[in-house]
N, C-alpha and C. Protein backbone atom coordinates (compact mmCIF):
# COMPACT_ATOMS: atom_id res chain seq x y z
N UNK A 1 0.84 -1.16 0.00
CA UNK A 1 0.00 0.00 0.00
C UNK A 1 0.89 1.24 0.00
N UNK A 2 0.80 2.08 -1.02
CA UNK A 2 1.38 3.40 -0.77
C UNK A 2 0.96 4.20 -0.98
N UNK A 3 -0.22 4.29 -1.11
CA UNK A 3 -0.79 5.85 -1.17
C UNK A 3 -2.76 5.10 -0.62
N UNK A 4 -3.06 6.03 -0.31
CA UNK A 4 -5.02 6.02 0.24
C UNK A 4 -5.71 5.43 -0.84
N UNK A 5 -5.40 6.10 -2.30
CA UNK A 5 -6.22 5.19 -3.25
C UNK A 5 -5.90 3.67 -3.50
N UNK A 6 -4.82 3.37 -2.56
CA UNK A 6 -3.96 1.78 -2.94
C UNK A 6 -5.33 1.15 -1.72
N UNK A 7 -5.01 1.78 -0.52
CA UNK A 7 -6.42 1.20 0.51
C UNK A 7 -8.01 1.60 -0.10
N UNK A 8 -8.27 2.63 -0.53
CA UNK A 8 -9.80 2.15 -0.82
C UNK A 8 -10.25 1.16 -2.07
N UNK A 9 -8.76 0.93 -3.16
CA UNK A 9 -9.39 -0.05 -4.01
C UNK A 9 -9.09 -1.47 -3.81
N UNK A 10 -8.07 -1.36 -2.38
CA UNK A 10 -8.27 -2.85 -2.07
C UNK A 10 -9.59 -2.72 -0.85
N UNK A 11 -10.17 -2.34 -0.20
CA UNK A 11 -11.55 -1.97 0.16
C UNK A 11 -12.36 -2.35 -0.77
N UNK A 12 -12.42 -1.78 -1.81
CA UNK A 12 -13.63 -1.90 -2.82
C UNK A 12 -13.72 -3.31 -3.45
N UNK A 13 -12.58 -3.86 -3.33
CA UNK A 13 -12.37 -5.14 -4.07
C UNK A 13 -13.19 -5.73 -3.30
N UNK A 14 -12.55 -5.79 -1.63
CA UNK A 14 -13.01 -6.86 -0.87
C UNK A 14 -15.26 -6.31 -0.98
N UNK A 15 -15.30 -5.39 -0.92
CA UNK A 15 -16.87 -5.20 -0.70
C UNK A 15 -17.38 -5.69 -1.60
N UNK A 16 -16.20 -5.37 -2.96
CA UNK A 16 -16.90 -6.03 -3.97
C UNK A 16 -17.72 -7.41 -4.40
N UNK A 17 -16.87 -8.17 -3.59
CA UNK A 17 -16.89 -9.59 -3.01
C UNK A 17 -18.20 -10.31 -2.36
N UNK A 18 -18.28 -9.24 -1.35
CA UNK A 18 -19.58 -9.25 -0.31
C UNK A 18 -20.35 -9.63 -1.04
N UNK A 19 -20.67 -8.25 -2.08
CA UNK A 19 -21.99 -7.94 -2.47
C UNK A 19 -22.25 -9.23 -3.79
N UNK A 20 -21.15 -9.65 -4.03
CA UNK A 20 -21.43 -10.75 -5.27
C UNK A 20 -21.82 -11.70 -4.70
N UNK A 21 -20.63 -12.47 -3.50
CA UNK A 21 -21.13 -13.93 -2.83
C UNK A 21 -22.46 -13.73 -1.80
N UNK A 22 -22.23 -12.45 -1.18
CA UNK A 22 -23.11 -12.66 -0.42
C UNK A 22 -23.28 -12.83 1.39
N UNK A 23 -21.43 -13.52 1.28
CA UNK A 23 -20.82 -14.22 2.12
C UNK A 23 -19.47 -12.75 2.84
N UNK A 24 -19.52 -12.68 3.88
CA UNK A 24 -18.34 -12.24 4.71
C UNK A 24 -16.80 -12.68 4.26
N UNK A 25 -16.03 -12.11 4.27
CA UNK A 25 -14.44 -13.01 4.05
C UNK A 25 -14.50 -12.87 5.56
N UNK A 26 -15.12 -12.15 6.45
CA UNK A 26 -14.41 -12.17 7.76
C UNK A 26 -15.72 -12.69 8.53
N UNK A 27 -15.06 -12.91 9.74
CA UNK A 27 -16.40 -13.63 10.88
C UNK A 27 -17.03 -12.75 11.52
N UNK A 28 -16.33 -11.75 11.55
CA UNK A 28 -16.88 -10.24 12.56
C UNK A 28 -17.75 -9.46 11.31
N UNK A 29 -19.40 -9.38 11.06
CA UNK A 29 -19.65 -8.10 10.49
C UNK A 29 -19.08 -6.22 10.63
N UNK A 30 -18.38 -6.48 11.87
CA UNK A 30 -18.22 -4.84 12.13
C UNK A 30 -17.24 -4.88 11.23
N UNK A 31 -16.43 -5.90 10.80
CA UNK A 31 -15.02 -5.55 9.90
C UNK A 31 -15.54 -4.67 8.91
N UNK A 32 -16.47 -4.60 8.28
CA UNK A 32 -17.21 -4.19 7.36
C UNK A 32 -17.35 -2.79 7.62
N UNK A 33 -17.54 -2.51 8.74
CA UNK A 33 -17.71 -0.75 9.22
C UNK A 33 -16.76 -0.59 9.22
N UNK A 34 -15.66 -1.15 9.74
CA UNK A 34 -14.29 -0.78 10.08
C UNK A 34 -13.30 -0.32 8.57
N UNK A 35 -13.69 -1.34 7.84
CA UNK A 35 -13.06 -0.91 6.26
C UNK A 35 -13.67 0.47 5.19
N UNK A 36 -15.00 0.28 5.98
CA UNK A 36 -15.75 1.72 5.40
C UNK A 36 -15.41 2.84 5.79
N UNK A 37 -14.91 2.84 7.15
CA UNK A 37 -14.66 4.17 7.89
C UNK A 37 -12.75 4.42 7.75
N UNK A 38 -12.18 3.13 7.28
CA UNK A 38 -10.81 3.41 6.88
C UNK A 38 -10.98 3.84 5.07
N UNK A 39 -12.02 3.32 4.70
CA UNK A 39 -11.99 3.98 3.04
C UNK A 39 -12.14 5.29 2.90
N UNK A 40 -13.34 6.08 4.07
CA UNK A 40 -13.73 7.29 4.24
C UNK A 40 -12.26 8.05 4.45
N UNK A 41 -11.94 7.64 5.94
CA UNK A 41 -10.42 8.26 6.12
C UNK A 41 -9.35 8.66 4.97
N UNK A 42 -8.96 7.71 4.40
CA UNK A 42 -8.35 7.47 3.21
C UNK A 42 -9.24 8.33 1.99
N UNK A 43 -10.04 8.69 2.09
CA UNK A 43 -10.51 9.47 0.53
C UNK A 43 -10.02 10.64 1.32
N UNK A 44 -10.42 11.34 2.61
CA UNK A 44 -10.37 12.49 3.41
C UNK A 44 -8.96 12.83 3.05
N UNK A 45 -8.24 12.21 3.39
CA UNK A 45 -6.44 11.95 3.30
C UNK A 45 -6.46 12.87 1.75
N UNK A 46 -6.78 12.38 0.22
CA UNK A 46 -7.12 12.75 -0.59
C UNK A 46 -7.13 13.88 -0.76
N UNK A 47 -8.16 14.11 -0.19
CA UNK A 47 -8.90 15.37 -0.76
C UNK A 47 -8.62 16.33 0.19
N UNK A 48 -7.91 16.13 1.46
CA UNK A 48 -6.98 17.30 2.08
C UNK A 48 -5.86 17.82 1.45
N UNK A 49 -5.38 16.88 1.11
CA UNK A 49 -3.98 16.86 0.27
C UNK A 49 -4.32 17.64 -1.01
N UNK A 50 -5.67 17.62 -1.39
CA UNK A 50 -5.53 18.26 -2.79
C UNK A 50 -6.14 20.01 -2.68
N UNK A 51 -6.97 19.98 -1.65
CA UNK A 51 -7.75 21.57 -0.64
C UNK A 51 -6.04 22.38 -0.28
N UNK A 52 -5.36 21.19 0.17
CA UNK A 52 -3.87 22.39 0.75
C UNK A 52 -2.95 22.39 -0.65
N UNK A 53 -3.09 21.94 -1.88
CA UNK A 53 -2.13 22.56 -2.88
C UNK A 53 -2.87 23.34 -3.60
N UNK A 54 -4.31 23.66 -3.47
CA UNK A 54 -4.76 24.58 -3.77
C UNK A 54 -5.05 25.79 -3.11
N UNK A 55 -5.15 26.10 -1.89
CA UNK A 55 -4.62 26.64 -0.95
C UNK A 55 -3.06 27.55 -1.01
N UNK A 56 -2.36 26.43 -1.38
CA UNK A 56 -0.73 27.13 -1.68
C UNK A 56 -0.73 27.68 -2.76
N UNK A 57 -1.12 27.38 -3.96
CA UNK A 57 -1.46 27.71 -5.22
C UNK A 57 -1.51 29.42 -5.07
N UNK A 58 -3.11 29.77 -4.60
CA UNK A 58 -3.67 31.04 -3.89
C UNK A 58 -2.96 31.71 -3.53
N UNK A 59 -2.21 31.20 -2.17
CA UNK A 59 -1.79 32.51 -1.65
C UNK A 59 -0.10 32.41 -2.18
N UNK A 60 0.29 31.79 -3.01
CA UNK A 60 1.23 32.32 -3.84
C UNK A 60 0.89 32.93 -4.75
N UNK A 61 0.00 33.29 -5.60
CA UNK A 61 -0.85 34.28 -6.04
C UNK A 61 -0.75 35.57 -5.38
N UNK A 62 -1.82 35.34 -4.65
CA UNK A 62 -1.49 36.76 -3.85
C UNK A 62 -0.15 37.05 -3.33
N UNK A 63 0.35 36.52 -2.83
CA UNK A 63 2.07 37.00 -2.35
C UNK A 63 2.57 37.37 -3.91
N UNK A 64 2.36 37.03 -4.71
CA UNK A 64 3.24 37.41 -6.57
C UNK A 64 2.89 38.80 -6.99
N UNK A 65 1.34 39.21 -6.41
CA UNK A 65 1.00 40.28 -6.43
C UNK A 65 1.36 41.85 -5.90
């Protein structure tokens, strides 16, 4: 795994799974919350990362000014 989109599309794989068999890969249903709320995290990760180079973008803008 090296980057957040490497964890939500191995996330998506495994849900993917679910929703075809039907069947759990794991014995615990909460794993299931637990991978949703690490996919959420991981998009957040994302899309912070992309809010603060746009952010820098800006106010190097204004500082050029």
């Amino acid at each position: 795994m090296n980057s957040p989109g490497d964890v939500r599309n191995l996330i998506k794989s495994w849900l993917r799974g679910v929703s075809e068999t039907g069947t759990l890969p794991f014995e615990n249903g909460g794993v299931v919350v637990q991978l949703l709320n690490t996919w959420l995290k991981s998009w957040e990760l994302d899309e912070i990362s992309d809010i603060e180079q746009r952010l820098t973008e800006l106010e190097h803008k204004v500082q050029v000014k």
